[in-house]
PDB file of N, CA and C in Angstrom:
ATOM      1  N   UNK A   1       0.408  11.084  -1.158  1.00  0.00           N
ATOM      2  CA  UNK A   1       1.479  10.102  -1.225  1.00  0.00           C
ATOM      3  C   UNK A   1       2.756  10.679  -0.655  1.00  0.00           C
ATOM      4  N   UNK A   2       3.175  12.078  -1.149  1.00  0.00           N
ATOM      5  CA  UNK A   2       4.165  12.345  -0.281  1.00  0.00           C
ATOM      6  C   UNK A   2       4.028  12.732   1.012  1.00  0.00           C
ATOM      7  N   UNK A   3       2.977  13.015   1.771  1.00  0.00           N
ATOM      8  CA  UNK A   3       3.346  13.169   3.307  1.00  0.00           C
ATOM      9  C   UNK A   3       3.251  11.707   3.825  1.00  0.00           C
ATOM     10  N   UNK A   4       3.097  10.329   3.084  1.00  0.00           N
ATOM     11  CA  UNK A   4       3.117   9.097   3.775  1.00  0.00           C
ATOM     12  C   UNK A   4       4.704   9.308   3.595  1.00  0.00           C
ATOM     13  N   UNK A   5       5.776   9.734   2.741  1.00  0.00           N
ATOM     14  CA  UNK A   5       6.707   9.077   2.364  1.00  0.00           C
ATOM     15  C   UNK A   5       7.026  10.059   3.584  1.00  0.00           C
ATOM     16  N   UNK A   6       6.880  10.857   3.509  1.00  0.00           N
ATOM     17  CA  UNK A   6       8.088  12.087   5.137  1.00  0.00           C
ATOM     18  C   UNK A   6       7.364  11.209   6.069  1.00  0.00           C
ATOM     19  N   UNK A   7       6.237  10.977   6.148  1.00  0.00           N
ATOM     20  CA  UNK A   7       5.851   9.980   7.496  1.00  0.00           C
ATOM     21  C   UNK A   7       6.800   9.259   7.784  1.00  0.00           C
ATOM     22  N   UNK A   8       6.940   8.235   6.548  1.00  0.00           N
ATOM     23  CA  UNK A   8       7.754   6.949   6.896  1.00  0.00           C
ATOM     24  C   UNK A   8       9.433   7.102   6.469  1.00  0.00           C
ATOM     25  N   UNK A   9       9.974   8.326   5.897  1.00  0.00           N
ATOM     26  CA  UNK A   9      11.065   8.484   6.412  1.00  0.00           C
ATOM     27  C   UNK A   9      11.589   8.484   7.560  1.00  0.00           C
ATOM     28  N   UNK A  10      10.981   9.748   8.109  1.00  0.00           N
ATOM     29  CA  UNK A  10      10.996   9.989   9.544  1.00  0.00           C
ATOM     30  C   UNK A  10      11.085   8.681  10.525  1.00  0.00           C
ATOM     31  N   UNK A  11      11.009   7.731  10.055  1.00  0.00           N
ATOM     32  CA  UNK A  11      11.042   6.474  10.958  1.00  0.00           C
ATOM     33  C   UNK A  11      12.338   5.678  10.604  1.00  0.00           C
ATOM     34  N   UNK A  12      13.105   5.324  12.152  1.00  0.00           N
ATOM     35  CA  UNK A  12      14.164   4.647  11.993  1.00  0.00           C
ATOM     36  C   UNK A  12      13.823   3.083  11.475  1.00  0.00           C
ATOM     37  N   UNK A  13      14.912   2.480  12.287  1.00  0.00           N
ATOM     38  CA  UNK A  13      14.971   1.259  12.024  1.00  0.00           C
ATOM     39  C   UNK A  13      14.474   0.021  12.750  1.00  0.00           C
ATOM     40  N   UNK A  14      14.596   0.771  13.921  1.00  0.00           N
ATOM     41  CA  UNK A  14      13.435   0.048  15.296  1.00  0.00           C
ATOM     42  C   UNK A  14      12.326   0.176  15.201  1.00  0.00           C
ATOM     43  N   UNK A  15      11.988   1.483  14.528  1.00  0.00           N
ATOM     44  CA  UNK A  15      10.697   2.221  14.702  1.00  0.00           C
ATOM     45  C   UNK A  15       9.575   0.754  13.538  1.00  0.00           C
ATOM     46  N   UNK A  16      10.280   1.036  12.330  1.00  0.00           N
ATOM     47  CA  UNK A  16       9.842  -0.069  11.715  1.00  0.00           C
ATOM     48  C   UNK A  16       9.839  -1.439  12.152  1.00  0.00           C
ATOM     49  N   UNK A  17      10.669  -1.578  12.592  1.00  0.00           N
ATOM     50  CA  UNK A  17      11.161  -3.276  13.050  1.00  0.00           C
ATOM     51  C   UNK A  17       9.776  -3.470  14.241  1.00  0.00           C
ATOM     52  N   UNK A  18       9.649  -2.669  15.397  1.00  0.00           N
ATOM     53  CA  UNK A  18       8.388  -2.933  16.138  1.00  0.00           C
ATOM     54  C   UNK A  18       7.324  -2.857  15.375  1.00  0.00           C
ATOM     55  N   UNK A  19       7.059  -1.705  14.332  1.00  0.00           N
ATOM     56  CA  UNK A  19       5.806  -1.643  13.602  1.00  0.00           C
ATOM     57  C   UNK A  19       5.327  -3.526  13.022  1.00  0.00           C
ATOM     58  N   UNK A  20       6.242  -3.500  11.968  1.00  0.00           N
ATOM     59  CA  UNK A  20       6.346  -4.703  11.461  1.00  0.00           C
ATOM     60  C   UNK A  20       6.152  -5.982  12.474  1.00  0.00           C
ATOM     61  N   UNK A  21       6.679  -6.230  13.803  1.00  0.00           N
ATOM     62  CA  UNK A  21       6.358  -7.218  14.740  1.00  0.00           C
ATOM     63  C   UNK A  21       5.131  -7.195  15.768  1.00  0.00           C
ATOM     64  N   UNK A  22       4.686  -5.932  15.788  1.00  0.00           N
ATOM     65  CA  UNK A  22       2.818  -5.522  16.145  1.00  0.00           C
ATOM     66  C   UNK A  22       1.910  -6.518  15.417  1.00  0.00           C
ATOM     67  N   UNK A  23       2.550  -5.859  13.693  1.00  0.00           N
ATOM     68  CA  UNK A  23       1.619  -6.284  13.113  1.00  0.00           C
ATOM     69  C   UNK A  23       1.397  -7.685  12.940  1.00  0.00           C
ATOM     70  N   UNK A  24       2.656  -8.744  13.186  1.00  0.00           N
ATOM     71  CA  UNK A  24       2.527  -9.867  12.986  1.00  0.00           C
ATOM     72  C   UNK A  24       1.920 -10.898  14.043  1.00  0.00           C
ATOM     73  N   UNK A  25       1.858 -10.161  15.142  1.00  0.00           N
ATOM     74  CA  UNK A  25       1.518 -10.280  16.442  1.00  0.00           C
ATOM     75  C   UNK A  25      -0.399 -10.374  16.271  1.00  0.00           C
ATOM     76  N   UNK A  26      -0.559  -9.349  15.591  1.00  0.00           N
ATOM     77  CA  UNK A  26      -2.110  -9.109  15.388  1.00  0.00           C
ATOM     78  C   UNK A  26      -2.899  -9.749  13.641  1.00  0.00           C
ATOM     79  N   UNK A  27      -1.833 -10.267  12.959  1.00  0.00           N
ATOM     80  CA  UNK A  27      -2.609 -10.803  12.205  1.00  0.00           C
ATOM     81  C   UNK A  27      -1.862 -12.493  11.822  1.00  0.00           C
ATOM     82  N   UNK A  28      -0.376 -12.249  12.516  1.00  0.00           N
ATOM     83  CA  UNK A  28      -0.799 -13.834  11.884  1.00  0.00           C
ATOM     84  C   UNK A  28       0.548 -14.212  10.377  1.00  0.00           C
ATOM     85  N   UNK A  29       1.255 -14.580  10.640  1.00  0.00           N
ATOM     86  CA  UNK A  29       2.397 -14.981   9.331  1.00  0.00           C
ATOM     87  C   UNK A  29       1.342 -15.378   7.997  1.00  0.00           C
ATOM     88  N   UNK A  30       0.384 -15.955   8.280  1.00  0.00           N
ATOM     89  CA  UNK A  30      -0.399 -16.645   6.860  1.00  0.00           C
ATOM     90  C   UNK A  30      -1.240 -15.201   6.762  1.00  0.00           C
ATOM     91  N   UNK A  31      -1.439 -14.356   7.452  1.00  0.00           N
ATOM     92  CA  UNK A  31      -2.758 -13.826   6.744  1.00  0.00           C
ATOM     93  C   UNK A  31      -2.280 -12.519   6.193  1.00  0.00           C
ATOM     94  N   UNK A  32      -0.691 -11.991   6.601  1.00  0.00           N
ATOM     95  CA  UNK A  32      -0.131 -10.855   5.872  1.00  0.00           C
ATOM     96  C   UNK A  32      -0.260 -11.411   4.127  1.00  0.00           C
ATOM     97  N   UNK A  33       0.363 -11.946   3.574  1.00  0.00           N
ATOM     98  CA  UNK A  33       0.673 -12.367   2.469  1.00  0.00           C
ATOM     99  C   UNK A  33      -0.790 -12.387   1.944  1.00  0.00           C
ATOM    100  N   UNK A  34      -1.938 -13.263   2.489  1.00  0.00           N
ATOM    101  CA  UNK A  34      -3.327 -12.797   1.611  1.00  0.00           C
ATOM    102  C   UNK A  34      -3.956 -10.964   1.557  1.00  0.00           C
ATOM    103  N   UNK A  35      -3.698 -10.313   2.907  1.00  0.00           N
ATOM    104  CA  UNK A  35      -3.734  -8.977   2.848  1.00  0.00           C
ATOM    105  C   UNK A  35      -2.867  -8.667   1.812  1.00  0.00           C
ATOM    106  N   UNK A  36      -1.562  -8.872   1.362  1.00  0.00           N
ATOM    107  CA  UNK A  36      -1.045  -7.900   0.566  1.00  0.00           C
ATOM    108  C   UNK A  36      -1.524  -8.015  -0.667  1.00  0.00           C
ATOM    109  N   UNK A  37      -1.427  -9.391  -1.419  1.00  0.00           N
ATOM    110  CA  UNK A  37      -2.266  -9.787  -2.335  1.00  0.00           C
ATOM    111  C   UNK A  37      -3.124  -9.289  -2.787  1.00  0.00           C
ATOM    112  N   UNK A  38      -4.413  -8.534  -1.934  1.00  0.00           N
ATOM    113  CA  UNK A  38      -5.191  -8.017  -1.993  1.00  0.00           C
ATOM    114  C   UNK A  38      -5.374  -6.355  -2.221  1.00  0.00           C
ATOM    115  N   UNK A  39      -4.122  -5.729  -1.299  1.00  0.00           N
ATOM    116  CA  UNK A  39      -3.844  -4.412  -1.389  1.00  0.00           C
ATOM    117  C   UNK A  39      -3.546  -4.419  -3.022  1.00  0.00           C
ATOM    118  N   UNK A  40      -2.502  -5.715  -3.516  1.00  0.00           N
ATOM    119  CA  UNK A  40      -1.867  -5.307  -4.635  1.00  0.00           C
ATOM    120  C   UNK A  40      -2.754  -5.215  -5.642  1.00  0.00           C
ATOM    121  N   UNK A  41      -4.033  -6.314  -5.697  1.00  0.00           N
ATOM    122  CA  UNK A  41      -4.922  -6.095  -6.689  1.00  0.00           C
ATOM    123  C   UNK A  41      -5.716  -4.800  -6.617  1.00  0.00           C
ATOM    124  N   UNK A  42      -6.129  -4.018  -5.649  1.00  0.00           N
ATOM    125  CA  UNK A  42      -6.658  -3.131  -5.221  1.00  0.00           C
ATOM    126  C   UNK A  42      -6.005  -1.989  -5.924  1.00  0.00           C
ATOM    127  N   UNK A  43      -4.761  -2.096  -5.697  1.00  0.00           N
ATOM    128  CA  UNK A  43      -3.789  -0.671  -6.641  1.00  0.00           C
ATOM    129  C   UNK A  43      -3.747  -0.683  -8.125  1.00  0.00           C
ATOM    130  N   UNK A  44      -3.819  -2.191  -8.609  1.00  0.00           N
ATOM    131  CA  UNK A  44      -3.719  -2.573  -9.933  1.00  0.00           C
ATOM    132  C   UNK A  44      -5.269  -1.879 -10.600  1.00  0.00           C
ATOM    133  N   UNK A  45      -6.342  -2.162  -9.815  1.00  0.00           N
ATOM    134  CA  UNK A  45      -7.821  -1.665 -10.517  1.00  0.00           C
ATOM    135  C   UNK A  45      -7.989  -0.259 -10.684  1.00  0.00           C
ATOM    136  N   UNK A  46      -7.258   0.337  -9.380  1.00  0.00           N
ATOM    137  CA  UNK A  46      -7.136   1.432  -8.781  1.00  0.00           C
ATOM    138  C   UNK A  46      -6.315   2.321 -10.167  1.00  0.00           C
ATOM    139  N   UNK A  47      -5.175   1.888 -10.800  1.00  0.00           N
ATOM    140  CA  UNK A  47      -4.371   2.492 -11.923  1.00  0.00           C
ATOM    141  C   UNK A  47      -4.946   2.186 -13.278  1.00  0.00           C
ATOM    142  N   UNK A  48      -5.710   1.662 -13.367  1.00  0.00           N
ATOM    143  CA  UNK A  48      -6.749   1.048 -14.525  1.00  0.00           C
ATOM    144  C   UNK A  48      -7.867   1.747 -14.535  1.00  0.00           C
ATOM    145  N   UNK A  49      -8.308   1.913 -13.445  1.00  0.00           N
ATOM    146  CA  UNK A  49      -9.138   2.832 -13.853  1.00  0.00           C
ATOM    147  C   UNK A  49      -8.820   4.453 -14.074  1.00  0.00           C
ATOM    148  N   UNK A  50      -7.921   4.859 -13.485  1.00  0.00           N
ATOM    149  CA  UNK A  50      -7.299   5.739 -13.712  1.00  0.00           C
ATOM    150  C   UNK A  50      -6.761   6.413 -15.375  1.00  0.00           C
ATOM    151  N   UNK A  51      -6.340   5.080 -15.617  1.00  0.00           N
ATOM    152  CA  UNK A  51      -5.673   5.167 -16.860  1.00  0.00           C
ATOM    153  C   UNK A  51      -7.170   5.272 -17.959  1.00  0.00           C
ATOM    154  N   UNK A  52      -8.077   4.666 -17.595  1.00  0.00           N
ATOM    155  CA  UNK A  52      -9.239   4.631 -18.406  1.00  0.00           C
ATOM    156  C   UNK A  52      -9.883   5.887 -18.256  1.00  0.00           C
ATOM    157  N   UNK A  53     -10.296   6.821 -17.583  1.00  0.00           N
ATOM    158  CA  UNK A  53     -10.670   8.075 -16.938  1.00  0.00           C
ATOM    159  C   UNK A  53      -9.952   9.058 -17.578  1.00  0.00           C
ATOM    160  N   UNK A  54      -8.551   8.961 -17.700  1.00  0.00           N
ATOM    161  CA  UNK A  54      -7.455   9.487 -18.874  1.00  0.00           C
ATOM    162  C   UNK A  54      -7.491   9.621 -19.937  1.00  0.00           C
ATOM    163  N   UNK A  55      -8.299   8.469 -20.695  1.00  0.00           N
ATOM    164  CA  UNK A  55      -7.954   8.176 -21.671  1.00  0.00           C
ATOM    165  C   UNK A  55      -9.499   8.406 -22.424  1.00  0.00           C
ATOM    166  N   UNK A  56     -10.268   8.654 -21.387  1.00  0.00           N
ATOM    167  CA  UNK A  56     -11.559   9.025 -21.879  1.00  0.00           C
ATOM    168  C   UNK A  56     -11.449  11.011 -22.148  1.00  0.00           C
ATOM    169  N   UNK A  57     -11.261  11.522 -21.173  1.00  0.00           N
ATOM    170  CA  UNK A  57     -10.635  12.907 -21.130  1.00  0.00           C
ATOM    171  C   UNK A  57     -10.079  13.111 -22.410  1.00  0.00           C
ATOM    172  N   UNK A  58      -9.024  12.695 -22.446  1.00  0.00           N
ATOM    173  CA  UNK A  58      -8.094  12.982 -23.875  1.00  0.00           C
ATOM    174  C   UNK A  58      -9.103  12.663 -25.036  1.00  0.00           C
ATOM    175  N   UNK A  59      -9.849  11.973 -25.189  1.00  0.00           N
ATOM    176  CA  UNK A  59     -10.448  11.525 -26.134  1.00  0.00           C
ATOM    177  C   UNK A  59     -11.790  12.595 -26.324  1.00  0.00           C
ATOM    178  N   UNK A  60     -12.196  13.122 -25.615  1.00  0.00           N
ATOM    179  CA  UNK A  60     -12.917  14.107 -25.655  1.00  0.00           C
ATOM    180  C   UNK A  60     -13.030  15.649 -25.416  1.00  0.00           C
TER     181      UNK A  60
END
């Protein structure tokens, strides 16, 4: 997680601004918003299970 964040420091404001207009170019105003949706549930299962894996550890 932190070498994404020096990744994406390292990036100005153009740098993003083209990233961001690529991408809309290649997927589409309607289909970002169902991708993220999806990332977000993905992180949510992703910390749940995590937290359950934790909580099994401690418990044993």
């Amino acid at each position: 997680m932190n070498s994404l964040l020096l990744f994406i420091g390292g990036l100005g404001g153009w740098e993003i601004f083209l990233i961001l207009a690529v991408i809309m170019l290649f997927f589409g105003a309607k289909k970002i918003p169902q991708m993220a949706k999806g990332l977000g549930q993905g992180i949510k299962e992703y910390k749940a299970a995590i937290r359950d894996v934790e909580k099994d550890l401690k418990e044993t």
